[in-house]
N, C-alpha and C. Protein backbone atom coordinates (compact mmCIF):
# COMPACT_ATOMS: atom_id res chain seq x y z
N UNK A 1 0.84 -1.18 0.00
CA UNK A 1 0.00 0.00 0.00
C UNK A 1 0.88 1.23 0.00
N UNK A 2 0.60 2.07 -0.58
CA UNK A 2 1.50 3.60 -0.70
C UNK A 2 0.73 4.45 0.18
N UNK A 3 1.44 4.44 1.46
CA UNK A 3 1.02 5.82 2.06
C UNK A 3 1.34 7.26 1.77
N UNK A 4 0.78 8.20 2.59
CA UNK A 4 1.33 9.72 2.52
C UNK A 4 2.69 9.82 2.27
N UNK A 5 3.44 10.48 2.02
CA UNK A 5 4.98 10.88 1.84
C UNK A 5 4.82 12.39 2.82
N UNK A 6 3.87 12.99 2.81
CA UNK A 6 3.74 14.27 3.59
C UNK A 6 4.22 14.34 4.80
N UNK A 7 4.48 15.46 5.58
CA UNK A 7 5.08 15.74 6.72
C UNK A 7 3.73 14.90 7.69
N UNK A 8 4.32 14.67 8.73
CA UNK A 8 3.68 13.76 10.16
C UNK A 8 2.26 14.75 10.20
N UNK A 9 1.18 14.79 10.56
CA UNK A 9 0.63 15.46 11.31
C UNK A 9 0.47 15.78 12.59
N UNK A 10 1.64 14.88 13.31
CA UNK A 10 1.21 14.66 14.94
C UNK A 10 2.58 13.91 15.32
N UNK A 11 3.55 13.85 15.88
CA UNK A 11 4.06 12.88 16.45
C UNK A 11 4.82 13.02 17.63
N UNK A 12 5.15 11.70 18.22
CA UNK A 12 5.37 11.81 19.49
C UNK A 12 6.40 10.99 19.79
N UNK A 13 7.30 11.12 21.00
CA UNK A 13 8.04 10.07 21.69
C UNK A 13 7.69 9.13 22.60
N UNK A 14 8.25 7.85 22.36
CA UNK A 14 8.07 7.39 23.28
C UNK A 14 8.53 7.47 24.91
N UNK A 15 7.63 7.27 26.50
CA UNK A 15 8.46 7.40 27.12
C UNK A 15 8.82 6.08 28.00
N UNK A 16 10.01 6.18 27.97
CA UNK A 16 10.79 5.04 28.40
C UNK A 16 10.91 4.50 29.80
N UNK A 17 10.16 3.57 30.33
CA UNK A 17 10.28 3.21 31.93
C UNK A 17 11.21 2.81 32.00
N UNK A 18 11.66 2.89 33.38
CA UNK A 18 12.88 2.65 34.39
C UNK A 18 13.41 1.34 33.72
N UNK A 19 13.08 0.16 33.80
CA UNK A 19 13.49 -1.09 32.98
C UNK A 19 14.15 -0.68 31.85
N UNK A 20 13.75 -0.18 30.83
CA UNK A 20 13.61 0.29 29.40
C UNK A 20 15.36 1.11 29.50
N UNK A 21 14.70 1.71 30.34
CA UNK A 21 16.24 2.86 30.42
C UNK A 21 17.75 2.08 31.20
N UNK A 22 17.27 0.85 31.81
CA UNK A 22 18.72 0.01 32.26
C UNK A 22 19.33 -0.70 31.39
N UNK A 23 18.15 -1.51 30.60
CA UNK A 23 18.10 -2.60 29.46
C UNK A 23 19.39 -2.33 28.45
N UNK A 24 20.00 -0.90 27.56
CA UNK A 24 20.61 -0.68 27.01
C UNK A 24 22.01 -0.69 27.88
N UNK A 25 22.05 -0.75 29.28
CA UNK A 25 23.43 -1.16 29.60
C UNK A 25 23.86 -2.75 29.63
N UNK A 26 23.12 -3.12 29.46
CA UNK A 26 23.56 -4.86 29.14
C UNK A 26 24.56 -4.93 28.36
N UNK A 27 24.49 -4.32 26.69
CA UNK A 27 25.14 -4.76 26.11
C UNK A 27 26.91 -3.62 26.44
N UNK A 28 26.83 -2.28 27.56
CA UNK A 28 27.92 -1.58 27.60
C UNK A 28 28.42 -2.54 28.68
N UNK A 29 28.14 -3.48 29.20
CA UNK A 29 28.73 -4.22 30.05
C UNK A 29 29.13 -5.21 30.14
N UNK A 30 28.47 -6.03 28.41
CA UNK A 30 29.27 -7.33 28.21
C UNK A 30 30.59 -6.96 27.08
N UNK A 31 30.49 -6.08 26.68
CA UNK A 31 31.99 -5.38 25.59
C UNK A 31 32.59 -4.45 26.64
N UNK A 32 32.36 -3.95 28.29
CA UNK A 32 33.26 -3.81 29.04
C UNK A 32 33.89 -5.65 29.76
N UNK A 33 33.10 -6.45 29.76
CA UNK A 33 33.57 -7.46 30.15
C UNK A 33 34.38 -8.12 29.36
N UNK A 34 33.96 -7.99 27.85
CA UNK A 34 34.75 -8.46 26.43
C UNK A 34 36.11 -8.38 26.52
N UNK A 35 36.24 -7.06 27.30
CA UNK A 35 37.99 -6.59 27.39
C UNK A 35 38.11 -7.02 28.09
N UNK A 36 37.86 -6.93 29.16
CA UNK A 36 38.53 -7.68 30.36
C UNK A 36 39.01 -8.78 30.08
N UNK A 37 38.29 -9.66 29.99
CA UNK A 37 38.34 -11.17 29.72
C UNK A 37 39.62 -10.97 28.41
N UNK A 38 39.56 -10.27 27.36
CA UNK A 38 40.70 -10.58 26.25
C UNK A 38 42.20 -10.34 26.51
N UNK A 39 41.69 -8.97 27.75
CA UNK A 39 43.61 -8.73 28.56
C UNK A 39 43.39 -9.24 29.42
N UNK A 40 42.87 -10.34 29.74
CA UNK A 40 43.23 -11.10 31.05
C UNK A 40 43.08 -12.91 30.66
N UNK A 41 43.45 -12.94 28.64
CA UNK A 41 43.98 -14.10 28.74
C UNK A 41 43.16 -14.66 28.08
N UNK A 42 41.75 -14.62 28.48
CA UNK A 42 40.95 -15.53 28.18
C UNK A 42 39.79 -14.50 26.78
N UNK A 43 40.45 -15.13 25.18
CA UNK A 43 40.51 -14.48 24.26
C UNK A 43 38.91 -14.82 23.96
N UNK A 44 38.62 -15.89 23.82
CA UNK A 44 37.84 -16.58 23.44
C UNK A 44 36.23 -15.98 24.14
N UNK A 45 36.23 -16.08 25.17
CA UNK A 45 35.31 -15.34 25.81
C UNK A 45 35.02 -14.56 26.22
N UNK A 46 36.20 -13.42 25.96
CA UNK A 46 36.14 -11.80 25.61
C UNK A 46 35.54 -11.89 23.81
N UNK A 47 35.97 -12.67 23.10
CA UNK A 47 35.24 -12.59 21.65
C UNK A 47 33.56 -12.60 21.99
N UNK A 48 33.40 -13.55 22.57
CA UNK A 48 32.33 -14.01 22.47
C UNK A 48 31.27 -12.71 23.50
N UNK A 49 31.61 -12.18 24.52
CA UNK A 49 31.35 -11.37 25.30
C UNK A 49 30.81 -10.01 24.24
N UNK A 50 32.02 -9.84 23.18
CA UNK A 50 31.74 -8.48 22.75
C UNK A 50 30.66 -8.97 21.21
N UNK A 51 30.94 -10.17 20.61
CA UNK A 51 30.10 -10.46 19.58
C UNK A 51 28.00 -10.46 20.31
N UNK A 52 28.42 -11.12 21.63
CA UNK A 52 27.03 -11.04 22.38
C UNK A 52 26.38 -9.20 22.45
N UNK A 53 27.27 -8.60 23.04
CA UNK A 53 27.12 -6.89 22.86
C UNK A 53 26.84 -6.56 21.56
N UNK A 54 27.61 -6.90 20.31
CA UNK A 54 27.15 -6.26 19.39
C UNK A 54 25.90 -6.74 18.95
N UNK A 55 25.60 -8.12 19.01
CA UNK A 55 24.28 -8.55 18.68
C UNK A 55 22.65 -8.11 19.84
N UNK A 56 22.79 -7.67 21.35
CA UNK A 56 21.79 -7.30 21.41
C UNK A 56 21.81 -6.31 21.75
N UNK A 57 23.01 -5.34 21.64
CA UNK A 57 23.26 -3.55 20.99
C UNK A 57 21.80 -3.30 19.44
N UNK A 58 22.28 -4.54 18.36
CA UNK A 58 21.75 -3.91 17.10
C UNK A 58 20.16 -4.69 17.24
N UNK A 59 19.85 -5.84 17.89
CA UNK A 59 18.31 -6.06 18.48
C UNK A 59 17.70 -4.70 18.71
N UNK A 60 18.25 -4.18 20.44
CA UNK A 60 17.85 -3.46 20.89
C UNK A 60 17.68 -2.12 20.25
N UNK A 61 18.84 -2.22 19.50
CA UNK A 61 18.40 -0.70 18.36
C UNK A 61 17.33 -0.82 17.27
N UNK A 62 16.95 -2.13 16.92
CA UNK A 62 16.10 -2.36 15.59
C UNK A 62 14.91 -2.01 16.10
N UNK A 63 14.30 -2.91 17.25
CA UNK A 63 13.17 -2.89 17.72
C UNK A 63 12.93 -1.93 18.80
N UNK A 64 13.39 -1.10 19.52
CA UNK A 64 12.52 -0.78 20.44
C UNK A 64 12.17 1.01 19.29
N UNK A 65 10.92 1.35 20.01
CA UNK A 65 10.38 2.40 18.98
C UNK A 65 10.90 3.84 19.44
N UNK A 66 11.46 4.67 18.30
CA UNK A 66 11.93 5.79 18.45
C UNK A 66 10.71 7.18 18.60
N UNK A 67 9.62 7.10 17.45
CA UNK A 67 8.65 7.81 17.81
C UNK A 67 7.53 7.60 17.09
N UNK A 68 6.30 7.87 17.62
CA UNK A 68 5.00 7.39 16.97
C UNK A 68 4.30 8.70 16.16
N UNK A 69 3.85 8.55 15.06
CA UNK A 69 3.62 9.45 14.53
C UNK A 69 1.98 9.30 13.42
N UNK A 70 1.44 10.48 13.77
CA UNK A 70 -0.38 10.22 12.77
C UNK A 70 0.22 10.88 11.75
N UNK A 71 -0.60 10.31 10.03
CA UNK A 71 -0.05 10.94 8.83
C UNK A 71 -1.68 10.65 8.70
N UNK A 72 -2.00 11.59 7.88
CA UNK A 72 -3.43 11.50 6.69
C UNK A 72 -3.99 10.26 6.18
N UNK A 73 -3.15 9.74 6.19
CA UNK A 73 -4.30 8.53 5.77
C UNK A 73 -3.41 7.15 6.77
N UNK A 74 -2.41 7.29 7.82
CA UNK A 74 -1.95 6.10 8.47
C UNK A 74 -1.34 6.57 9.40
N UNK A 75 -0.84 5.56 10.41
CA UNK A 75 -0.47 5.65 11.82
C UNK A 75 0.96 4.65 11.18
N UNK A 76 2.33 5.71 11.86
CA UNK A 76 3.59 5.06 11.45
C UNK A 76 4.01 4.83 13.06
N UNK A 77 4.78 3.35 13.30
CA UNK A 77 5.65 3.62 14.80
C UNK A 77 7.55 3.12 13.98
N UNK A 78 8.17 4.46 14.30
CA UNK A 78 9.44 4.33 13.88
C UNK A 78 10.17 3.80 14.63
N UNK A 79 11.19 2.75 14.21
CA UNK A 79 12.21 1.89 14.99
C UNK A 79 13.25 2.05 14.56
N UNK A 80 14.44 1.85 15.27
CA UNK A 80 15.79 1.71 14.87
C UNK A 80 15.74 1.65 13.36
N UNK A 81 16.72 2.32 12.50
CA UNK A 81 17.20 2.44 11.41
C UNK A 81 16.07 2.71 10.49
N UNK A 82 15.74 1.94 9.50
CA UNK A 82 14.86 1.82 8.22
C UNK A 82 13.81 1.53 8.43
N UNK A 83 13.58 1.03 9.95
CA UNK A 83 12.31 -0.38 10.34
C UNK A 83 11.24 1.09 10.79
N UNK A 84 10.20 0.64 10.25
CA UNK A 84 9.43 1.14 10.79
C UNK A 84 7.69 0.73 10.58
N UNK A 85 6.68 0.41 11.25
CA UNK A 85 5.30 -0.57 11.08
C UNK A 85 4.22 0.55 10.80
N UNK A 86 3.80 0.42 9.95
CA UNK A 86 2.77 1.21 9.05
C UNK A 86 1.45 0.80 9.67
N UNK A 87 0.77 1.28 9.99
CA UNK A 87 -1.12 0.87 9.97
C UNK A 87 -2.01 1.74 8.96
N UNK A 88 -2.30 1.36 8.03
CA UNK A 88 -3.04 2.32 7.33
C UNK A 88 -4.87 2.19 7.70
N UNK A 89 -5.35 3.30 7.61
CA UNK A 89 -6.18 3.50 8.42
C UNK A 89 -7.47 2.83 8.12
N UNK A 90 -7.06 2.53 6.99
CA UNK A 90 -8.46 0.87 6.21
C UNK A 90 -8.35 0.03 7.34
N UNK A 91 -7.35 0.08 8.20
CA UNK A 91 -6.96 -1.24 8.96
C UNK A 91 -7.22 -0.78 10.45
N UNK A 92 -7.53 0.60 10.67
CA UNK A 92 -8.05 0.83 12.17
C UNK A 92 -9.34 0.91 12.29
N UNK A 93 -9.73 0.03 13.14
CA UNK A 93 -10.83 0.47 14.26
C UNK A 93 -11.65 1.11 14.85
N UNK A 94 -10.58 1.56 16.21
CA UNK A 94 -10.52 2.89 16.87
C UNK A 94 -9.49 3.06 17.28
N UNK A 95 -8.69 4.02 18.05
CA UNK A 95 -7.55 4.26 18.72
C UNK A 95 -8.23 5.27 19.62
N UNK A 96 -8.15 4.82 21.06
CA UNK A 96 -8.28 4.61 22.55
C UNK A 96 -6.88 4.56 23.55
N UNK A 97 -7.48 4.88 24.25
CA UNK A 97 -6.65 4.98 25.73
C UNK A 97 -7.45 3.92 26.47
N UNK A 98 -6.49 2.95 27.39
CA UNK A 98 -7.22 2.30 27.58
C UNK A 98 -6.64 1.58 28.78
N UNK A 99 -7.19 0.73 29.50
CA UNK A 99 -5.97 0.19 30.51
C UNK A 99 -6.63 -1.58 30.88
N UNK A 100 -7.36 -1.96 29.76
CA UNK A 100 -7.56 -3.51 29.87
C UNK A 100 -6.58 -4.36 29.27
N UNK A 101 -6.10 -5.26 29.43
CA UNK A 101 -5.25 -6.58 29.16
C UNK A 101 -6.20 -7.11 28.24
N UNK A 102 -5.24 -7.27 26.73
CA UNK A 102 -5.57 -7.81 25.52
C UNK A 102 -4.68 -8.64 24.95
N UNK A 103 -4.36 -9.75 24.03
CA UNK A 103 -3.49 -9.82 23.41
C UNK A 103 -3.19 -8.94 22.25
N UNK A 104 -2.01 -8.26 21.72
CA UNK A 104 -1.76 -7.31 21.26
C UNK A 104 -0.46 -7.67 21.13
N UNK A 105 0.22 -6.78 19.70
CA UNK A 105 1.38 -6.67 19.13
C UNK A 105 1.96 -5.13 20.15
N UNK A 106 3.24 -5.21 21.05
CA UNK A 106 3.27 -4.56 22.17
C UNK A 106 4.91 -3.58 21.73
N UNK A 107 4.39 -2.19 21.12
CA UNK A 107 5.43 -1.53 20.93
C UNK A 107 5.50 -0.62 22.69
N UNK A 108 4.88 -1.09 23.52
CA UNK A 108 5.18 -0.01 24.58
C UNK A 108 6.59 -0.25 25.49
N UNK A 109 6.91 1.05 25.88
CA UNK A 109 7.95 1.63 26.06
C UNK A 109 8.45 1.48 27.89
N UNK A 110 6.96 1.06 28.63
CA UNK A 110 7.03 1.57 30.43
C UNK A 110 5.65 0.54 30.41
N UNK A 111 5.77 0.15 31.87
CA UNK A 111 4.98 -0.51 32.61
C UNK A 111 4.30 0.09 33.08
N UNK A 112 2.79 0.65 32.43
CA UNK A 112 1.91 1.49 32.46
C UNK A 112 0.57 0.68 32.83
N UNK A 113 -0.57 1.47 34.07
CA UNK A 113 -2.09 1.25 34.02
C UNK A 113 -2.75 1.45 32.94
N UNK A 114 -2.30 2.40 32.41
CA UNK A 114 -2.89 2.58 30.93
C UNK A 114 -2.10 2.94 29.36
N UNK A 115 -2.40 2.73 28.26
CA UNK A 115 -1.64 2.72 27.05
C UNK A 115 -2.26 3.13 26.14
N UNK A 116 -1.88 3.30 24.84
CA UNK A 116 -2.86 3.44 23.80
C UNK A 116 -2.58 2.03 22.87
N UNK A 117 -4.13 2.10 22.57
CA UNK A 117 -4.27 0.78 21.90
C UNK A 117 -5.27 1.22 20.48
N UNK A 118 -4.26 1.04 19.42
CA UNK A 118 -5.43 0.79 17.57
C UNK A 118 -5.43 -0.37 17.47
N UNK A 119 -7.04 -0.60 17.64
CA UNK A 119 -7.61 -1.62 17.61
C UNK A 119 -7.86 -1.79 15.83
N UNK A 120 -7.63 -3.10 15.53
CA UNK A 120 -7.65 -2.90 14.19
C UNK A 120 -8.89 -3.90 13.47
N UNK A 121 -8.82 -3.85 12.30
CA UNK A 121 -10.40 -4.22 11.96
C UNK A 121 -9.66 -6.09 11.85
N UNK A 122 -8.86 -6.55 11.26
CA UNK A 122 -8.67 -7.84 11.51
C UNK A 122 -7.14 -8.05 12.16
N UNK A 123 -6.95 -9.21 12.90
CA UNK A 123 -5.84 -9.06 13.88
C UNK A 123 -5.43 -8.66 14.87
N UNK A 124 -4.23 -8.17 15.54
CA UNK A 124 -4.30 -8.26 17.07
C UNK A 124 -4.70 -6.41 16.80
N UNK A 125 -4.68 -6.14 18.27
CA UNK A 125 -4.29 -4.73 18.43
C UNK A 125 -2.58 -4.46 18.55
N UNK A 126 -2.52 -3.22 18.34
CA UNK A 126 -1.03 -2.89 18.74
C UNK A 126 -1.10 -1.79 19.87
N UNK A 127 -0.30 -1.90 20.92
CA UNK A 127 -0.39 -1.21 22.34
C UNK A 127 0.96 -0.40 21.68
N UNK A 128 1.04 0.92 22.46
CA UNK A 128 1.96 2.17 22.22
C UNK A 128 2.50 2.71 23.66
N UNK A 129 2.73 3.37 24.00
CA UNK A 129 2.72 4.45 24.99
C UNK A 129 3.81 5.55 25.03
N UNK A 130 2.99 6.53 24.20
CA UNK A 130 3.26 8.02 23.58
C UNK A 130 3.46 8.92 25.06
N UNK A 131 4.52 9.97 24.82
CA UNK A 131 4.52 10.49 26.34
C UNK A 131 3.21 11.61 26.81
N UNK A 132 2.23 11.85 25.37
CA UNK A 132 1.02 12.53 25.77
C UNK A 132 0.26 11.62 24.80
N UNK A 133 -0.46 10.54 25.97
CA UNK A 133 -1.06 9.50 25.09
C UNK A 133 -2.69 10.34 24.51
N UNK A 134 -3.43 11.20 25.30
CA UNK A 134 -4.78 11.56 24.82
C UNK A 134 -4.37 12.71 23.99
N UNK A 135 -3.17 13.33 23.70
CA UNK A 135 -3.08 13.97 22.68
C UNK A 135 -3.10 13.12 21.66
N UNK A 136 -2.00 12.10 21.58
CA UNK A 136 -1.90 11.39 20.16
C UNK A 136 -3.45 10.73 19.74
N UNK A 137 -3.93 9.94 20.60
CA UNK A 137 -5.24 9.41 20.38
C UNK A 137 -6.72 10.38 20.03
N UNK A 138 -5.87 11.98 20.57
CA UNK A 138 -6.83 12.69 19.59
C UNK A 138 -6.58 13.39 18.17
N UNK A 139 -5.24 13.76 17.90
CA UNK A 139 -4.91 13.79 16.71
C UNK A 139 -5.35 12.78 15.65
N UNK A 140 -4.71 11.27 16.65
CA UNK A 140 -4.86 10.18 15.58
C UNK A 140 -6.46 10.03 15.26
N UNK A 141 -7.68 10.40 15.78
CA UNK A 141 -8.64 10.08 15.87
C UNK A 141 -9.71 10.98 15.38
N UNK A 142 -8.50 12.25 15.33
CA UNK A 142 -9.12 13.48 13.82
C UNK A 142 -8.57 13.34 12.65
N UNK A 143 -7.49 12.85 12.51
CA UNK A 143 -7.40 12.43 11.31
C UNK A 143 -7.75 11.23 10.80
N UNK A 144 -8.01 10.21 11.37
CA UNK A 144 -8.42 8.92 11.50
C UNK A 144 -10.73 9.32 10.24
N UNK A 145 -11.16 10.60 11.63
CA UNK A 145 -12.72 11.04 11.00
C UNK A 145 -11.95 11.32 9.45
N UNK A 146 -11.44 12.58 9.51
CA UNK A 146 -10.86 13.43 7.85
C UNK A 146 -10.83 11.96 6.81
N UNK A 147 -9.89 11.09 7.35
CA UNK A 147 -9.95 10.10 6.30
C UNK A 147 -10.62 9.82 5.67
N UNK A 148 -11.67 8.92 6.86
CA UNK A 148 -12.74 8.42 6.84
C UNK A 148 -14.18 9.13 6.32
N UNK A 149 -13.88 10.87 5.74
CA UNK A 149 -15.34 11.74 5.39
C UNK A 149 -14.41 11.64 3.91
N UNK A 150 -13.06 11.44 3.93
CA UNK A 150 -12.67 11.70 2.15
C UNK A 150 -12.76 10.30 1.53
N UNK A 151 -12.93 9.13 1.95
CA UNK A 151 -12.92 8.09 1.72
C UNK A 151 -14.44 7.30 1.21
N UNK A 152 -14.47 6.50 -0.07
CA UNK A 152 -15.73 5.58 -0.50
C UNK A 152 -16.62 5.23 0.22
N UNK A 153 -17.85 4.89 0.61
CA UNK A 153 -18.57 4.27 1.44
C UNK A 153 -18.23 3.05 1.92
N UNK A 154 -17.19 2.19 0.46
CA UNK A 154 -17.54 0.56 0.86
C UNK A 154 -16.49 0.62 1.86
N UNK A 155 -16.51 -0.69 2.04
CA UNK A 155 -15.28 -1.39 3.06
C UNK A 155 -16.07 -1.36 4.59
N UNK A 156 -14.54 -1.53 5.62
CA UNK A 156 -15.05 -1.91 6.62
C UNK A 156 -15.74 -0.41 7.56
N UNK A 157 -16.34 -0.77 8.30
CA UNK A 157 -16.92 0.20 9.60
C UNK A 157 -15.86 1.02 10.07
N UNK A 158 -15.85 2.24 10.27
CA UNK A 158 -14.56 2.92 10.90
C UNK A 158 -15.61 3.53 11.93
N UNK A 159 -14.99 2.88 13.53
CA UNK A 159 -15.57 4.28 14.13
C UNK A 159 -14.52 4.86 15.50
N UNK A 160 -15.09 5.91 15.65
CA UNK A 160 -14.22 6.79 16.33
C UNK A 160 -14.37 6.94 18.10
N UNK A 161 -13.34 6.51 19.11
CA UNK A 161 -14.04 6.99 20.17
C UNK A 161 -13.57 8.34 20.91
């Protein structure tokens, strides 16, 4: 599907809980252990120490989400490098604030009572947590209507909460 190319209409950061924010020293502490272990002899498992760092250094950079953003006709969440998961808005629901336990595709950031969740017309939901979640869920949810008044009758139900 070809989305907008246009500037964001809305976007946001994610904010990062306490966990979230330790998690990235794992890998400064197995390539500080890498050395150790290589000047102290043992080559093999200083290799292996710093090959472990670089591999969940570039995990942790692929996947966790840099910022969430509403465009005109789709909802983008940007990740490390190139990666980034499109929802185009044929494919939403609603997008809500919400704080029930679902199964869901889980870009959130902090161990939150509540999150935002686009519920989508087939498949899981995807959970977020934007650092002004009822802003984004109202941006996303005016542009989400705009779409939805420039758009055909057919297809699925779009509604808004």
């Amino acid at each position: 599907m070809d989305y907008s190319q246009g500037p964001p209409l809305h976007q946001d950061r994610p904010r990062y809980g306490l966990i979230l924010k330790l998690i990235p020293l794992l890998p400064g502490a197995l390539a500080v252990s890498g050395v150790y272990y290589s000047a102290t002899g043992e080559a093999a498992l200083g290799v292996f120490s710093l090959a472990l760092a670089l591999m969940i250094g570039l995990v942790l950079w692929f996947v966790l989400p840099r910022e969430y953003r509403v465009y005109e006709d789709h909802l983008r969440i940007v990740l490390g490098g190139p990666l980034s998961v499109k929802v185009g808005f044929e494919n939403v629901k609603a997008v809500s604030v919400t704080s029930k336990t679902s199964f869901s595709m889980n870009f959130v950031t902090r161990i939150s009572r509540s999150y935002v969740e686009i519920a989508q017309v087939s498949g899981p939901s995807i959970t977020i947590t934007p650092t002004a979640p009822d802003s984004f869920v109202e941006q996303a949810n005016r542009a989400l209507t705009r779409w939805a008044a420039t758009r055909p009758t057919t297809g699925p139900r779009i509604t808004t909460l």
